[in-house]
Protein backbone atom coordinates (compact mmCIF):
# COMPACT_ATOMS: atom_id res chain seq x y z
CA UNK A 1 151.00 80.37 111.94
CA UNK A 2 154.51 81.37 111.75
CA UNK A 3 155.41 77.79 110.18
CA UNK A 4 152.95 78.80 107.40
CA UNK A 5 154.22 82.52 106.63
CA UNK A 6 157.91 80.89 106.54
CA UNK A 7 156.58 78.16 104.17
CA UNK A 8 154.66 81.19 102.09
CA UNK A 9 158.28 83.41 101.85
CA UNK A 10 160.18 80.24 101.00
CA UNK A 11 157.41 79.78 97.92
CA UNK A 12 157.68 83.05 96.82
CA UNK A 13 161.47 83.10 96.64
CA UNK A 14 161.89 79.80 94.80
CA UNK A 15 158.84 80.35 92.27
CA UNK A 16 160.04 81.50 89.54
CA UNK A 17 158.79 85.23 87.75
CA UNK A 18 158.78 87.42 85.58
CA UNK A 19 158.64 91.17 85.08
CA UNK A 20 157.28 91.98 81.97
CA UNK A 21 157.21 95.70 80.41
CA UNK A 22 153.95 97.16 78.90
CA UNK A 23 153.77 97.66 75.60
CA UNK A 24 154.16 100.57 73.66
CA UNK A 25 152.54 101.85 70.38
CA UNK A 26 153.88 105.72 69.62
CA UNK A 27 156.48 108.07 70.36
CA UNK A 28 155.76 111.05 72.04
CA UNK A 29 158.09 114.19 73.00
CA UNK A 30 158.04 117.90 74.23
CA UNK A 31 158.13 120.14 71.80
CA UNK A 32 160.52 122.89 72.29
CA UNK A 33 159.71 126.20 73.64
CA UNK A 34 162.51 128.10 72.40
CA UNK A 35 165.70 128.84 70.08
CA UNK A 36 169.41 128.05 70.74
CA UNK A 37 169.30 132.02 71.48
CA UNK A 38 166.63 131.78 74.29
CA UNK A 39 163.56 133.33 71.58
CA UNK A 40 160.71 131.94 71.98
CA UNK A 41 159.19 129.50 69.51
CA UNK A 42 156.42 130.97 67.92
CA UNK A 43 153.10 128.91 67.10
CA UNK A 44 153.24 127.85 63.54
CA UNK A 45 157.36 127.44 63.13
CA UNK A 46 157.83 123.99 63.77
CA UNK A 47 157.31 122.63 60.29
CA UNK A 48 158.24 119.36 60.77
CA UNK A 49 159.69 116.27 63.53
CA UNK A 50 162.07 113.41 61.99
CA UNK A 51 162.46 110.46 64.06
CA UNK A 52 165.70 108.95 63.75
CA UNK A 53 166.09 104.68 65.00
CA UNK A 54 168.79 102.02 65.03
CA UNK A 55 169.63 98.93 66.62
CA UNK A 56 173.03 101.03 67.83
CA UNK A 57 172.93 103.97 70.45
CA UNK A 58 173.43 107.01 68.39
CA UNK A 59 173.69 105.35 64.30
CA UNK A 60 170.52 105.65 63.29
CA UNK A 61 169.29 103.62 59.78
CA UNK A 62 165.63 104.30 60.10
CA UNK A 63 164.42 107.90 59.35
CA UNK A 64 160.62 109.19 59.52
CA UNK A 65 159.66 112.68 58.86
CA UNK A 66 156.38 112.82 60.70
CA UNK A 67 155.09 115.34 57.99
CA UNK A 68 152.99 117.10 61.11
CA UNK A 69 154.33 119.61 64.08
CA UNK A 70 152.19 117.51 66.40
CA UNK A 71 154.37 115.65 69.01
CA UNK A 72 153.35 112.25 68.87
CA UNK A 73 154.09 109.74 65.96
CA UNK A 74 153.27 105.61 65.71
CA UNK A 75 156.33 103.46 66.51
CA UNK A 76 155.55 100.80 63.67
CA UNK A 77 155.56 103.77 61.16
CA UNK A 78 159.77 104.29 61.78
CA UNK A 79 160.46 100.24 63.31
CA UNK A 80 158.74 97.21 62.53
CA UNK A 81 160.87 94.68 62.97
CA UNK A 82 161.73 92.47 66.44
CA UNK A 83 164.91 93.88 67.88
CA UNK A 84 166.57 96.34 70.38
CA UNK A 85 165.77 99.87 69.02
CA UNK A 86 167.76 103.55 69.78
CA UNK A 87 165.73 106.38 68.83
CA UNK A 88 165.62 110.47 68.89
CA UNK A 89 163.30 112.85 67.80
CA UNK A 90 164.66 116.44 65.70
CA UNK A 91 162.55 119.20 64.88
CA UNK A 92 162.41 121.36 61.98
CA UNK A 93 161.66 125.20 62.03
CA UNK A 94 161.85 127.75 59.37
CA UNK A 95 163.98 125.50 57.24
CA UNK A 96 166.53 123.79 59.91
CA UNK A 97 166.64 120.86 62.20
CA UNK A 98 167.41 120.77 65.53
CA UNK A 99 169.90 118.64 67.47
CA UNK A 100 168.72 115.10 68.26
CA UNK A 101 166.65 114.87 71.68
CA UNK A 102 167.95 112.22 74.24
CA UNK A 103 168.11 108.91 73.03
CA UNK A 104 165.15 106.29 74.23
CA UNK A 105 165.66 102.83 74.30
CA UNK A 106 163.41 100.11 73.86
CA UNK A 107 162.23 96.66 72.30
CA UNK A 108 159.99 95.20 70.15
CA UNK A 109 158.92 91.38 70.36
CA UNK A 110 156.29 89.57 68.54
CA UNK A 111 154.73 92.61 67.55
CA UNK A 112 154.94 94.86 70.19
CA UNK A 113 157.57 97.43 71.44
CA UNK A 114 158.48 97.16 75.36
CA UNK A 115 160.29 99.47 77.51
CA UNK A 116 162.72 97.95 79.44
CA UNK A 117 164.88 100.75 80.21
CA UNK A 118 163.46 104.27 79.48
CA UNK A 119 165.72 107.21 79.84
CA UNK A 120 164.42 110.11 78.23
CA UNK A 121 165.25 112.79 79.69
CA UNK A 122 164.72 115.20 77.02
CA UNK A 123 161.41 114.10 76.84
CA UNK A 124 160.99 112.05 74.23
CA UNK A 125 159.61 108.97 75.41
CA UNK A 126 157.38 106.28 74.38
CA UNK A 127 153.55 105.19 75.34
């Protein structure tokens, strides 16, 4: 018996696998609860989120208002194309935008986005 679990562990450690990511379809976030100044955000101010991607932490080259204040917003509507991706999410209240959120980091392969590494801890993150 103990010739057989020592034959199983050697398997396991010479087979080789992979970890693969799930994939991802949208962007979603916390919307913020309050101003710089510690108001509170009132229902109806957020006009507007812009999500802001590039394939370089903090440059971003693709920019998509989401036209809505809901907090969700489709990933192939801002990035489309196979590559390592560096987004943030602003929001926009009573005519000015907010600082960018933390940065999340993922990628997209044959048509779908993947999560390798997701630190987000603003809260914007991606499902």
């Amino acid at each position: 018996m103990k010739s057989l679990m020592k034959l199983l562990v050697v398997m396991m450690l010479l087979l080789p696998f992979t970890v693969t990511s799930a994939p991802v379809s949208e962007f979603v976030w916390t919307a913020p609860g309050s101003y710089d100044d510690g108001s509170p955000i009132q229902p109806g101010d957020i006009q507007t989120y812009t999500i802001y991607c590039g394939t370089v932490p903090g440059n971003y080259s693709a920019i998509a208002p989401t036209g809505s204040d809901i907090p969700w917003f489709p990933i192939n509507a801002v990035v489309s194309v196979d590559g390592e991706y560096f987004c943030a999410v602003t929001a926009t209240a009573k005519g000015f935008e907010s600082p960018f959120s933390e940065e999340v980091h993922f990628f997209i392969g044959s048509g779908q986005a993947s999560v390798p590494v997701l630190a987000a801890p603003g809260g914007l993150r991606v499902e």
